[in-house]
Protein backbone atom coordinates (compact mmCIF):
# COMPACT_ATOMS: atom_id res chain seq x y z
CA UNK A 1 32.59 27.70 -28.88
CA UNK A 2 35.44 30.31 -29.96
CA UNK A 3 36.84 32.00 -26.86
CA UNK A 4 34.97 35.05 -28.67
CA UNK A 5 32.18 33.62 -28.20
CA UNK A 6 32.35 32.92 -24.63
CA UNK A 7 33.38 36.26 -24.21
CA UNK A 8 30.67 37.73 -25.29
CA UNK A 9 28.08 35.71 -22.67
CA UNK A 10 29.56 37.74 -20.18
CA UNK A 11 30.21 40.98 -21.84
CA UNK A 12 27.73 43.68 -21.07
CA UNK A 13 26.58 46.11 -23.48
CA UNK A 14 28.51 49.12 -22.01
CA UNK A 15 31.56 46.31 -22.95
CA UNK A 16 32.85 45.53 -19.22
CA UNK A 17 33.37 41.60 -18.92
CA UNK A 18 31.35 41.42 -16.05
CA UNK A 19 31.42 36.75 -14.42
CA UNK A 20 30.54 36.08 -10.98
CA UNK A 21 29.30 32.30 -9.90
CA UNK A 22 26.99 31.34 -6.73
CA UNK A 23 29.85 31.99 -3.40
CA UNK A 24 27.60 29.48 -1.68
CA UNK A 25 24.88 26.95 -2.07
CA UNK A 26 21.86 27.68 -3.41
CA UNK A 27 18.76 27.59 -1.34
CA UNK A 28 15.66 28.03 -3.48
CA UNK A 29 12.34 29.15 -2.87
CA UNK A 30 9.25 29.07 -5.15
CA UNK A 31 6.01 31.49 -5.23
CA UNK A 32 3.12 31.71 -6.58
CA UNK A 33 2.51 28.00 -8.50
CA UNK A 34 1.11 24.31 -7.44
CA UNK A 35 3.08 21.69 -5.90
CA UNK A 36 3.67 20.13 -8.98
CA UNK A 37 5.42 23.04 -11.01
CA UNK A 38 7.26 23.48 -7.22
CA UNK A 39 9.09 20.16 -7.82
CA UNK A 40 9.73 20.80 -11.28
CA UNK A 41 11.71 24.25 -10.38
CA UNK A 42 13.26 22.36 -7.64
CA UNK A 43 14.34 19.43 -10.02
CA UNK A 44 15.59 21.98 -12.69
CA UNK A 45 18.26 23.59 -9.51
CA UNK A 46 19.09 19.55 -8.87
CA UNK A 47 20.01 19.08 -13.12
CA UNK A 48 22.35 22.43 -13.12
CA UNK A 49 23.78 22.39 -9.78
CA UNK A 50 25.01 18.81 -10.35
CA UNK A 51 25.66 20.14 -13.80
CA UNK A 52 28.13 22.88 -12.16
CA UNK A 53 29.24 20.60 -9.40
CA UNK A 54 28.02 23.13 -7.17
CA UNK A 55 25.30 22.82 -4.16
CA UNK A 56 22.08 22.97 -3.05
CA UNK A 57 20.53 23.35 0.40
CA UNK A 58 17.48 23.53 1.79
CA UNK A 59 18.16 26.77 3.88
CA UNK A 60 20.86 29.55 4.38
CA UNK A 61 22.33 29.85 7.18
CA UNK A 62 22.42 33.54 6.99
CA UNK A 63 20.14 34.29 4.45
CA UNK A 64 17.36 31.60 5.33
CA UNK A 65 15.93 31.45 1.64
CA UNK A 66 18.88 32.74 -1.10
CA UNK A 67 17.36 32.24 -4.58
CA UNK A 68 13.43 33.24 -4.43
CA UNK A 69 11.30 32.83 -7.97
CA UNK A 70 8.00 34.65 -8.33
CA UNK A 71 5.29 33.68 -10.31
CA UNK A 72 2.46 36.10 -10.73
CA UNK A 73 0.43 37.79 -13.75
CA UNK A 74 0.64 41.39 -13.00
CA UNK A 75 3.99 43.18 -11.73
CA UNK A 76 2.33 45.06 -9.27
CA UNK A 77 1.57 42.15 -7.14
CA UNK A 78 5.06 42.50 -5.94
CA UNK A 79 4.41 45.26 -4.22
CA UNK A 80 2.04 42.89 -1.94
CA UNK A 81 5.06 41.06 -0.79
CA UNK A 82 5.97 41.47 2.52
CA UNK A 83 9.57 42.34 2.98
CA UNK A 84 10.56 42.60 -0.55
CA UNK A 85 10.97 45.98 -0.74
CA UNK A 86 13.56 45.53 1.94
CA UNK A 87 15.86 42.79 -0.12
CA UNK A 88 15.46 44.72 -3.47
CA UNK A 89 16.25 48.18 -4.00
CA UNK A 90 13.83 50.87 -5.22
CA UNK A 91 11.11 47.99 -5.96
CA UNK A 92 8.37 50.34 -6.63
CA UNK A 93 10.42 52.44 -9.27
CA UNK A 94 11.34 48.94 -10.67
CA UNK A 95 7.64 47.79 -10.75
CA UNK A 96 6.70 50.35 -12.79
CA UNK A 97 9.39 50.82 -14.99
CA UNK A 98 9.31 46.97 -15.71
CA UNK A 99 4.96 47.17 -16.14
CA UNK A 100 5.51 50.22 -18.95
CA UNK A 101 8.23 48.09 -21.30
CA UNK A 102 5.43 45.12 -20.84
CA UNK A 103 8.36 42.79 -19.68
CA UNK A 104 7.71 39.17 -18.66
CA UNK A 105 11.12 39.01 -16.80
CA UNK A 106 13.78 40.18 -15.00
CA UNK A 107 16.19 38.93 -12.46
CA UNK A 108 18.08 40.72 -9.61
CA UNK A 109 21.20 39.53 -7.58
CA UNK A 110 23.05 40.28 -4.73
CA UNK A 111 26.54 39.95 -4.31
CA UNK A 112 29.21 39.29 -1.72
CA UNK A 113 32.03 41.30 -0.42
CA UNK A 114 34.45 39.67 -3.00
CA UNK A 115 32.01 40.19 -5.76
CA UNK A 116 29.77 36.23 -5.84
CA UNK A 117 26.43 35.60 -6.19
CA UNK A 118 24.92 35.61 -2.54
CA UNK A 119 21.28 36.26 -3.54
CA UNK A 120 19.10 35.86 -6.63
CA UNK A 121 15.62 37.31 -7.22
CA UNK A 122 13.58 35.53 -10.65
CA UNK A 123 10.22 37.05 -11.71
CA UNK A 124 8.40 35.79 -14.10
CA UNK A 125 5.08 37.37 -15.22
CA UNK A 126 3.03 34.65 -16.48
CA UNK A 127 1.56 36.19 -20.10
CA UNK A 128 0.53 34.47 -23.19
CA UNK A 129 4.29 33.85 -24.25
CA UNK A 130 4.98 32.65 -20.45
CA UNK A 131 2.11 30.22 -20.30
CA UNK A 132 2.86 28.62 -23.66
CA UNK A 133 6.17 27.21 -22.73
CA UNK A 134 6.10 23.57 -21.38
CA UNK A 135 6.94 24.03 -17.40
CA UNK A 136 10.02 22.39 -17.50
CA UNK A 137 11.16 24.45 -19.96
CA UNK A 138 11.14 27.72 -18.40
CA UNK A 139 12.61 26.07 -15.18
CA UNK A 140 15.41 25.24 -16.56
CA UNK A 141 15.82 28.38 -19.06
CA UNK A 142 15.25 30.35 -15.57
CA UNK A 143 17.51 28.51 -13.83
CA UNK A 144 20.33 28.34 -16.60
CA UNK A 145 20.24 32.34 -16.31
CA UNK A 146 20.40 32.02 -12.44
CA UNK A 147 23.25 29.86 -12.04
CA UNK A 148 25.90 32.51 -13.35
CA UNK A 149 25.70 36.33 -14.13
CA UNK A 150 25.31 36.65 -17.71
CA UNK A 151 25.22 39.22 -19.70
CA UNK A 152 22.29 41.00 -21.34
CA UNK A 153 22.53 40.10 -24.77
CA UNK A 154 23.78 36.41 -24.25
CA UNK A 155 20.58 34.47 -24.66
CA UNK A 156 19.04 37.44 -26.26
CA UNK A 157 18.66 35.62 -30.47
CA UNK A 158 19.58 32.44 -29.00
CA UNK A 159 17.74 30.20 -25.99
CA UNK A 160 20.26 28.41 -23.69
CA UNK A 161 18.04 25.38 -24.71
CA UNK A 162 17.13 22.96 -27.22
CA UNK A 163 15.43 20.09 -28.55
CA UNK A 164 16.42 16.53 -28.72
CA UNK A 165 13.62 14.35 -30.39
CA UNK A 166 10.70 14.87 -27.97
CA UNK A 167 12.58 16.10 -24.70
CA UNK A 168 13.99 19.98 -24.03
CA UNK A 169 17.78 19.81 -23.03
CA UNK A 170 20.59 22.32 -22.20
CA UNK A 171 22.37 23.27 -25.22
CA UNK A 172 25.93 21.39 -25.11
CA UNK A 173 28.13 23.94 -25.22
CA UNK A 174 26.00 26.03 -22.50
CA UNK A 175 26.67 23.05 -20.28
CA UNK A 176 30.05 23.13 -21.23
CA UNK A 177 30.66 26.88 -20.11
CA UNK A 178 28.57 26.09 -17.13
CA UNK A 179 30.53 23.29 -16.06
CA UNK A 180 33.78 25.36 -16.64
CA UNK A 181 32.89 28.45 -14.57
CA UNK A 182 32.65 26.17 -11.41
CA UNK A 183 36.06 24.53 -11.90
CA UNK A 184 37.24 25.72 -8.71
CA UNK A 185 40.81 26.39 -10.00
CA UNK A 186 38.71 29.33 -11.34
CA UNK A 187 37.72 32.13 -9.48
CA UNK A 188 34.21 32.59 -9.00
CA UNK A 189 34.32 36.62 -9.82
CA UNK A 190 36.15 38.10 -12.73
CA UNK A 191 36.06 41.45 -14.52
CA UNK A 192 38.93 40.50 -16.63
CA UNK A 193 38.35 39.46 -20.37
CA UNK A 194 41.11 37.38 -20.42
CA UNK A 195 38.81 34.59 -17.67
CA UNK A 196 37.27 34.27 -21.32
CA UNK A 197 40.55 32.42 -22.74
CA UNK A 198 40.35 30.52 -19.22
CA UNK A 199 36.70 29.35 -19.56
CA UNK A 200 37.53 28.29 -23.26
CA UNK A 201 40.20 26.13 -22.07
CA UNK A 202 38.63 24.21 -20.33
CA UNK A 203 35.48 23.75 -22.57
CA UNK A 204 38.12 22.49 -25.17
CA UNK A 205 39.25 20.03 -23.06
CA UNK A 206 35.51 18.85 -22.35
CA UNK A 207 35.25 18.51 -26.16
């Protein structure tokens, strides 16, 4: 990838640079799906956060659950979760507005004082386009766009995965960036564009 290019996965569209990384390890928890599509979110977190070289844990010390992913068919059903409204802001005005553009996603974080990931909220309303994609797939496609904050356009033409014969992998130079954001020379917040030139250097060197 051209540092241009890696630039522009954390550019938003107003044109700020906008990278911040998980400040601590991530603690997941998983709603609304069998045991068997549980382990298979779980095992996605293992594949990026030994990817990153960052951690899980079972719990937060602070937080007790830090990264919670909702599975559910209609967005008002979130409004039957007790306590949400309290960890995400304005959740009914977010409901709706998210119900009327017919979205199937949408992801919410919370941040620390110096600006990392402390919290992450995935939901995921399971239509037709949802439900068609092999489970393991949309774990890790979900968790890929958890593990960093990305902007809005960077796996908007393009998925963060791809195939390789029969099996559904991370796209290489994904990985790459991935792996570079959690060098811990790096900081794990940046609003400067020049982190870019940073992040490329280091994905060179992978190469």
């Amino acid at each position: 990838m051209t540092p241009q290019e890696i630039e522009t996965l954390f550019t938003r569209d107003t044109g700020d640079y906008v990278f911040a990384r998980w400040g601590r390890p991530i603690a997941p928890t998983v709603f609304g799906v069998e045991d068997e599509t549980l382990s298979v979110v779980k095992g996605a977190f293992e594949a990026v956060t030994t990817l990153a070289g960052h951690e899980m844990a079972e719990t937060d010390p602070e937080l007790g659950t830090n990264c919670m992913i909702f599975f559910f068919r209609e967005w008002s059903e979130l409004l039957a979760v007790p306590d949400l409204d309290k960890m995400v802001a304005d959740l009914p005005e977010l409901v709706a507005r998210l119900a009327e553009q017919g979205a199937n996603q949408y992801r919410v974080f919370r941040f620390e004082e110096d600006g990392a990931i402390q919290a992450a909220f995935v939901f995921l309303r399971m239509d037709e386009q949802m439900l068609a994609q092999p489970a393991d797939s949309l774990a890790l496609s979900q968790v890929v766009q958890t593990v960093l904050v990305w902007s809005e356009g960077a796996f908007r033409t393009q998925s963060p995965l791809a195939i390789a014969g029969e099996a559904t992998i991370l796209r290489p130079e994904i990985a790459n960036v991935i792996q570079a954001a959690y060098d811990p020379v790096l900081p794990a917040v940046s609003r400067d564009k020049s982190h870019a030139l940073r992040l490329f250097a280091r994905v060179a060197a992978r190469a």
